[in-house]
C-alpha atoms as a PDB file:
ATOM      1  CA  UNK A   1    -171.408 -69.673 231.732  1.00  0.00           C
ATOM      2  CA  UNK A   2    -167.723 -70.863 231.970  1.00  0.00           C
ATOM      3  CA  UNK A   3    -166.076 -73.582 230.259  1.00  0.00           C
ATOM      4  CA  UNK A   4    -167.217 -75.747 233.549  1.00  0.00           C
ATOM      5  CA  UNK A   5    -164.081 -77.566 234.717  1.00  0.00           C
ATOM      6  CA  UNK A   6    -167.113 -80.381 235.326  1.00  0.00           C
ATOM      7  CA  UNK A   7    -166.209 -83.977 235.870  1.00  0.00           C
ATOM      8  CA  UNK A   8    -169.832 -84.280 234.456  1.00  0.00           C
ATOM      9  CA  UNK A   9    -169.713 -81.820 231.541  1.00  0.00           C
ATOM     10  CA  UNK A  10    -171.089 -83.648 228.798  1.00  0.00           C
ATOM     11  CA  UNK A  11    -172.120 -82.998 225.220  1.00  0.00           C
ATOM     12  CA  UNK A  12    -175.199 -84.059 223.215  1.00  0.00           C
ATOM     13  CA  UNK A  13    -175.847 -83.489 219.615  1.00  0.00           C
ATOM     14  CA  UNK A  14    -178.885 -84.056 217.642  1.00  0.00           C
ATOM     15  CA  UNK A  15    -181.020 -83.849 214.702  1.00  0.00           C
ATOM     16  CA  UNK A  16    -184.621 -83.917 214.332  1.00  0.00           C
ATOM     17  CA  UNK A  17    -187.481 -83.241 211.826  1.00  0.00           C
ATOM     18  CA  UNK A  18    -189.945 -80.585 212.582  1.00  0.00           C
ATOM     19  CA  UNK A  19    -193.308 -81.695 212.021  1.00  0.00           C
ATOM     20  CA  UNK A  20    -194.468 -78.676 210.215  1.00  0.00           C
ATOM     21  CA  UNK A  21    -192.543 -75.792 208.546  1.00  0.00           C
ATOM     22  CA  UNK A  22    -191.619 -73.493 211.445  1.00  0.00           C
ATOM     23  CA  UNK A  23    -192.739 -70.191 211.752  1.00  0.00           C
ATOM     24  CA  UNK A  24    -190.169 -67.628 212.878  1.00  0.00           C
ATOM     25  CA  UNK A  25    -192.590 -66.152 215.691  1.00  0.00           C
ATOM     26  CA  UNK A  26    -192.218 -69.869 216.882  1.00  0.00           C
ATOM     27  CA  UNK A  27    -189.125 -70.601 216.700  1.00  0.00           C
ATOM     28  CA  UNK A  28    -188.100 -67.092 218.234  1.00  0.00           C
ATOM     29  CA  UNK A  29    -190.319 -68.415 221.236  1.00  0.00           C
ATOM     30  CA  UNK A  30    -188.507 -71.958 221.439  1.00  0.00           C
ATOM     31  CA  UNK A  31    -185.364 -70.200 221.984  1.00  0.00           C
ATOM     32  CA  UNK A  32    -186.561 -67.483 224.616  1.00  0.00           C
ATOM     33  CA  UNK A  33    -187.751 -70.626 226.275  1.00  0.00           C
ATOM     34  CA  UNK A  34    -184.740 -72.953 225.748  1.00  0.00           C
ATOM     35  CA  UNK A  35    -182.473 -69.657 226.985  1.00  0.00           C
ATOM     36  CA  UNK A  36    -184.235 -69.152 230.002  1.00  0.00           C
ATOM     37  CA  UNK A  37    -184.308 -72.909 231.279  1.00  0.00           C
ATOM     38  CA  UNK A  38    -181.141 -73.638 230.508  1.00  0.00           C
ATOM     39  CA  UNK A  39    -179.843 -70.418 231.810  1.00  0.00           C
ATOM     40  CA  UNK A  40    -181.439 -72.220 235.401  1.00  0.00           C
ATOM     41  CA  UNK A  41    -179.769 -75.958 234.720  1.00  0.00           C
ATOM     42  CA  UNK A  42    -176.509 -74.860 233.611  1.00  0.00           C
ATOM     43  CA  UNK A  43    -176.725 -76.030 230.087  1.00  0.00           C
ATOM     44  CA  UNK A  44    -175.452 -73.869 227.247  1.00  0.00           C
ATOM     45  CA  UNK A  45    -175.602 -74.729 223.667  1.00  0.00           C
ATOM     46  CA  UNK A  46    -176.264 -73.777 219.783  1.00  0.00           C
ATOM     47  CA  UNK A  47    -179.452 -74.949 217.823  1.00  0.00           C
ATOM     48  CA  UNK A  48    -179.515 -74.640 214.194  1.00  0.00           C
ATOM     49  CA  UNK A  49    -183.037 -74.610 212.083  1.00  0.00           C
ATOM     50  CA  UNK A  50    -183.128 -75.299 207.952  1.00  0.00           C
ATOM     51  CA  UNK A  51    -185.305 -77.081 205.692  1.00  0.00           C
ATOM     52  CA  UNK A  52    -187.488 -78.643 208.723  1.00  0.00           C
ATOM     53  CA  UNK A  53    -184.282 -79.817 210.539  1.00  0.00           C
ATOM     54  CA  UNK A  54    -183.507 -79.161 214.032  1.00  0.00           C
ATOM     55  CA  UNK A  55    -179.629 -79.530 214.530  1.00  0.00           C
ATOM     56  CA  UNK A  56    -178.401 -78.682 218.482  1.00  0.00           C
ATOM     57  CA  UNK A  57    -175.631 -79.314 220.458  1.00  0.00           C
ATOM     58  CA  UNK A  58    -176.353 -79.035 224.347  1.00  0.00           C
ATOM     59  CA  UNK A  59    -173.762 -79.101 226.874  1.00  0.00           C
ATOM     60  CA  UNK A  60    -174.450 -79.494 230.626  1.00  0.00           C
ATOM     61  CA  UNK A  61    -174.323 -82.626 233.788  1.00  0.00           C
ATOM     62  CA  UNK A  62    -175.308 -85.866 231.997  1.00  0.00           C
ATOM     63  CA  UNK A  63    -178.020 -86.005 234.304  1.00  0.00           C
ATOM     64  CA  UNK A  64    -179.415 -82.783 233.250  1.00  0.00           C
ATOM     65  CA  UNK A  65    -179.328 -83.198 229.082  1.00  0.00           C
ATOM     66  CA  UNK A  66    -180.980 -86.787 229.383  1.00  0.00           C
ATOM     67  CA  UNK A  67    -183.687 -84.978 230.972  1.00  0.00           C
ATOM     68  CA  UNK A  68    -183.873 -82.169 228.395  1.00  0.00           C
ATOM     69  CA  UNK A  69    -183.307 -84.779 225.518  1.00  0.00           C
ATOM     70  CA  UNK A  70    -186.532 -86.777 226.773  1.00  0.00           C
ATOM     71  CA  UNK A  71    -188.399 -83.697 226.782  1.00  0.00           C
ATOM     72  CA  UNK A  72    -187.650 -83.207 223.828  1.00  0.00           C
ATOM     73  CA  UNK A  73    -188.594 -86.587 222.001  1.00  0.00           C
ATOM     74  CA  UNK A  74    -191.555 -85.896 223.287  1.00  0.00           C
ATOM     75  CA  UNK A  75    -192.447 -82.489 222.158  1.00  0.00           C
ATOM     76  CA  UNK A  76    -195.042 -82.699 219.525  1.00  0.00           C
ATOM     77  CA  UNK A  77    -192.858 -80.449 217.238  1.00  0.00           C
ATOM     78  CA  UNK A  78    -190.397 -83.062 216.718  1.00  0.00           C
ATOM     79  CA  UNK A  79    -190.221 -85.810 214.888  1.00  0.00           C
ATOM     80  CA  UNK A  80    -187.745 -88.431 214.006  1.00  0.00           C
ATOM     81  CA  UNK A  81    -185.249 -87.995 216.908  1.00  0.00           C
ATOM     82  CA  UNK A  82    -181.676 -89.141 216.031  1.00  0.00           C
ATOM     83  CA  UNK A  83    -178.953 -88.704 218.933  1.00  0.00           C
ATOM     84  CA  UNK A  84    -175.711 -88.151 217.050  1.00  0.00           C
ATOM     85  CA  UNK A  85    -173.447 -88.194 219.837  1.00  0.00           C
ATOM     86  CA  UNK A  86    -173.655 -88.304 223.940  1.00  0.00           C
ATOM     87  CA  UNK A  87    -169.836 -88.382 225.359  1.00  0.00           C
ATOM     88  CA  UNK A  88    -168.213 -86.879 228.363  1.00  0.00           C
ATOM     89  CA  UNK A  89    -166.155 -83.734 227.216  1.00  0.00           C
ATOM     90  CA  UNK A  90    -163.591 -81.233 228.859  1.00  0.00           C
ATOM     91  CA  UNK A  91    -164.904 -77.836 227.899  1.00  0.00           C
ATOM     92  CA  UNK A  92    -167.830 -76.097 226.551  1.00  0.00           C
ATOM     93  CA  UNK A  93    -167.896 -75.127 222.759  1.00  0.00           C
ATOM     94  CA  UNK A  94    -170.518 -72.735 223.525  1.00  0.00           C
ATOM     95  CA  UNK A  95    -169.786 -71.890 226.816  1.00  0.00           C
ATOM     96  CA  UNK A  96    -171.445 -67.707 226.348  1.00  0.00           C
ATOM     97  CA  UNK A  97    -174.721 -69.135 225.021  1.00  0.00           C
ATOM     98  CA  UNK A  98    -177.593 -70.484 226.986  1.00  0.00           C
ATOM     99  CA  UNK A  99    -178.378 -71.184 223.239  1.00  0.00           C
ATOM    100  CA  UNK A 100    -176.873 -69.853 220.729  1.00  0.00           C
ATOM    101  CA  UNK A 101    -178.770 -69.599 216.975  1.00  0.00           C
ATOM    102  CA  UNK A 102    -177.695 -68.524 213.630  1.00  0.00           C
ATOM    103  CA  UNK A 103    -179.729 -68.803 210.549  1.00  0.00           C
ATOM    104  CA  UNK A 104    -178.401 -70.998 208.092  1.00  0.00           C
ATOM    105  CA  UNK A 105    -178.127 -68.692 205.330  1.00  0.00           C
ATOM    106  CA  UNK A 106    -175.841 -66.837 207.974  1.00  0.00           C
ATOM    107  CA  UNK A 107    -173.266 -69.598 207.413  1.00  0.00           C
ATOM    108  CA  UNK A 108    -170.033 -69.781 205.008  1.00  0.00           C
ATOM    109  CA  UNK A 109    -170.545 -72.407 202.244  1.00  0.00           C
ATOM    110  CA  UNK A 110    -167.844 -74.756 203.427  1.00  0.00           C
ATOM    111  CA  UNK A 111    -170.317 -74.913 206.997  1.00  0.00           C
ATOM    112  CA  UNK A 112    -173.195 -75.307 205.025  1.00  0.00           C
ATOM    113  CA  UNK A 113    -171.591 -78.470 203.263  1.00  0.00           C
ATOM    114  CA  UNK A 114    -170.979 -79.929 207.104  1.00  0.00           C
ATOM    115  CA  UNK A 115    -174.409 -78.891 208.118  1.00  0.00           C
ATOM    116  CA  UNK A 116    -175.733 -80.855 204.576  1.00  0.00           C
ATOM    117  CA  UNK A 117    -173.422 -83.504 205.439  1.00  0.00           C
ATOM    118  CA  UNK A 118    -174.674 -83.848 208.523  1.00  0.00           C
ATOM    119  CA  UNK A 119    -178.207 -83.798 208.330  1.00  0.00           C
ATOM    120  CA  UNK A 120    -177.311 -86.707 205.283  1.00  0.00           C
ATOM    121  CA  UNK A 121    -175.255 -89.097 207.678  1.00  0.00           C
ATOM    122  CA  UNK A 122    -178.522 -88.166 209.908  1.00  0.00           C
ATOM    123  CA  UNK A 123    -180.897 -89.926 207.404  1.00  0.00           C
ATOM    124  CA  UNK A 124    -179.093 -93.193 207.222  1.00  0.00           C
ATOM    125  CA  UNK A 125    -179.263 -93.695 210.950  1.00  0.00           C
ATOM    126  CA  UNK A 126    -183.490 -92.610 211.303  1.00  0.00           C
ATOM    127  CA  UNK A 127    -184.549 -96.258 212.372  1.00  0.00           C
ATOM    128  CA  UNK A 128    -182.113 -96.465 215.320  1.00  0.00           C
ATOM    129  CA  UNK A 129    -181.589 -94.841 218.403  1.00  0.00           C
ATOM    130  CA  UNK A 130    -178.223 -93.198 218.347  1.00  0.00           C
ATOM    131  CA  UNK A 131    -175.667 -93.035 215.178  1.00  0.00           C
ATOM    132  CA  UNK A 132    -172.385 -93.585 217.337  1.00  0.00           C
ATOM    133  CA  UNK A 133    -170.214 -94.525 214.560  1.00  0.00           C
ATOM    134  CA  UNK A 134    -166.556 -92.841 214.142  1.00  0.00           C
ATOM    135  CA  UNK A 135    -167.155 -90.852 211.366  1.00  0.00           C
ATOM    136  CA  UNK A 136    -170.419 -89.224 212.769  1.00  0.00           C
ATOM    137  CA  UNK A 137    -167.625 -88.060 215.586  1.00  0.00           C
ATOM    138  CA  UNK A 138    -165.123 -86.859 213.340  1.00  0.00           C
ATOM    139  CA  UNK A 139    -167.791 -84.845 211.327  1.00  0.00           C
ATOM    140  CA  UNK A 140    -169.255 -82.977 214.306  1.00  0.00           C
ATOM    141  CA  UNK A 141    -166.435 -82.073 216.042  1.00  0.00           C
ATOM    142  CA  UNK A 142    -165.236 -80.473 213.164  1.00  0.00           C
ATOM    143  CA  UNK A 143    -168.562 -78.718 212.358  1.00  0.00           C
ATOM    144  CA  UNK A 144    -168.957 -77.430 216.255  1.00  0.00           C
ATOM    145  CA  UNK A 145    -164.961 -76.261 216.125  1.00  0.00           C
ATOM    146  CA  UNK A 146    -165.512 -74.470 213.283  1.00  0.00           C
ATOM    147  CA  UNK A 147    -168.834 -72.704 214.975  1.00  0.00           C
ATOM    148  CA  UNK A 148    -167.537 -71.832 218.298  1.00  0.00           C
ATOM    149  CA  UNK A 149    -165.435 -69.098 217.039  1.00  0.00           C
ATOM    150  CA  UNK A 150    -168.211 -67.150 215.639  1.00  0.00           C
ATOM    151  CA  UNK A 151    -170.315 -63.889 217.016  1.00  0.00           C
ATOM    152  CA  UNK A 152    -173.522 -65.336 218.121  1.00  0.00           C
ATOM    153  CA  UNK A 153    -175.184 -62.266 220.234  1.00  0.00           C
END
């Protein structure tokens, strides 16, 4: 995928609660799934799993990631949907990946902390529908720059 010079390129950033713990087998067949579909819709992206908590950042036509993001509210392994930002963007963070993953233990301490931080300012928004506040902005765009640097194959 290229950085999509797309009037449409948009970016959409979660966080969600797995129901149950998630077993590796299962999560290695969400993202042979998720790689493969969004190979097909042009969407590329990076999911993160720790401590029940699904963190991803999706990037595609705003058409195409409110279709994937209601999907997803409805798949039975998620709970507790939170969209942390929807916004029109220039360019692809992760515009290699169909989806990207690393392990959270893969991460240096000072992206841990963002991830933690994130996953906090996460909680305090569960009852609504979308965070949407400044500092929710601030915090993942400096999480995502920080990621999109990194070796993900």
């Amino acid at each position: 995928m290229t950085g999509a010079q797309d009037s449409d390129l948009h970016r959409l950033t979660y966080l969600s609660s797995s129901c149950d713990a998630m077993p590796a087998d299962e999560l290695d067949a969400i993202l042979d799934s998720s790689r493969r579909n969004n190979s097909r819709h042009g969407i590329t992206g990076l999911l993160m799993y720790h401590d029940m908590q699904f963190f991803q950042t999706l990037e595609g036509s705003r058409h195409e990631l409110e279709e994937l993001y209601a999907r997803i509210v409805r798949d039975r392994r998620h709970s507790q949907c939170l969209r942390l930002e929807f916004r029109p963007v220039a360019d692809r963070y992760f515009a290699d990946w169909s989806m990207a993953y690393r392990s959270f233990g893969e991460f240096a301490p000072a992206d841990k902390q963002n991830f933690l931080d994130l996953t906090r300012l996460g909680r305090r928004y569960r009852g609504g529908e979308e965070s949407g506040d400044l500092r929710t902005g601030i915090l993942i765009g400096s999480f995502l720059s920080g990621l999109r640097d990194l070796d993900f194959a």
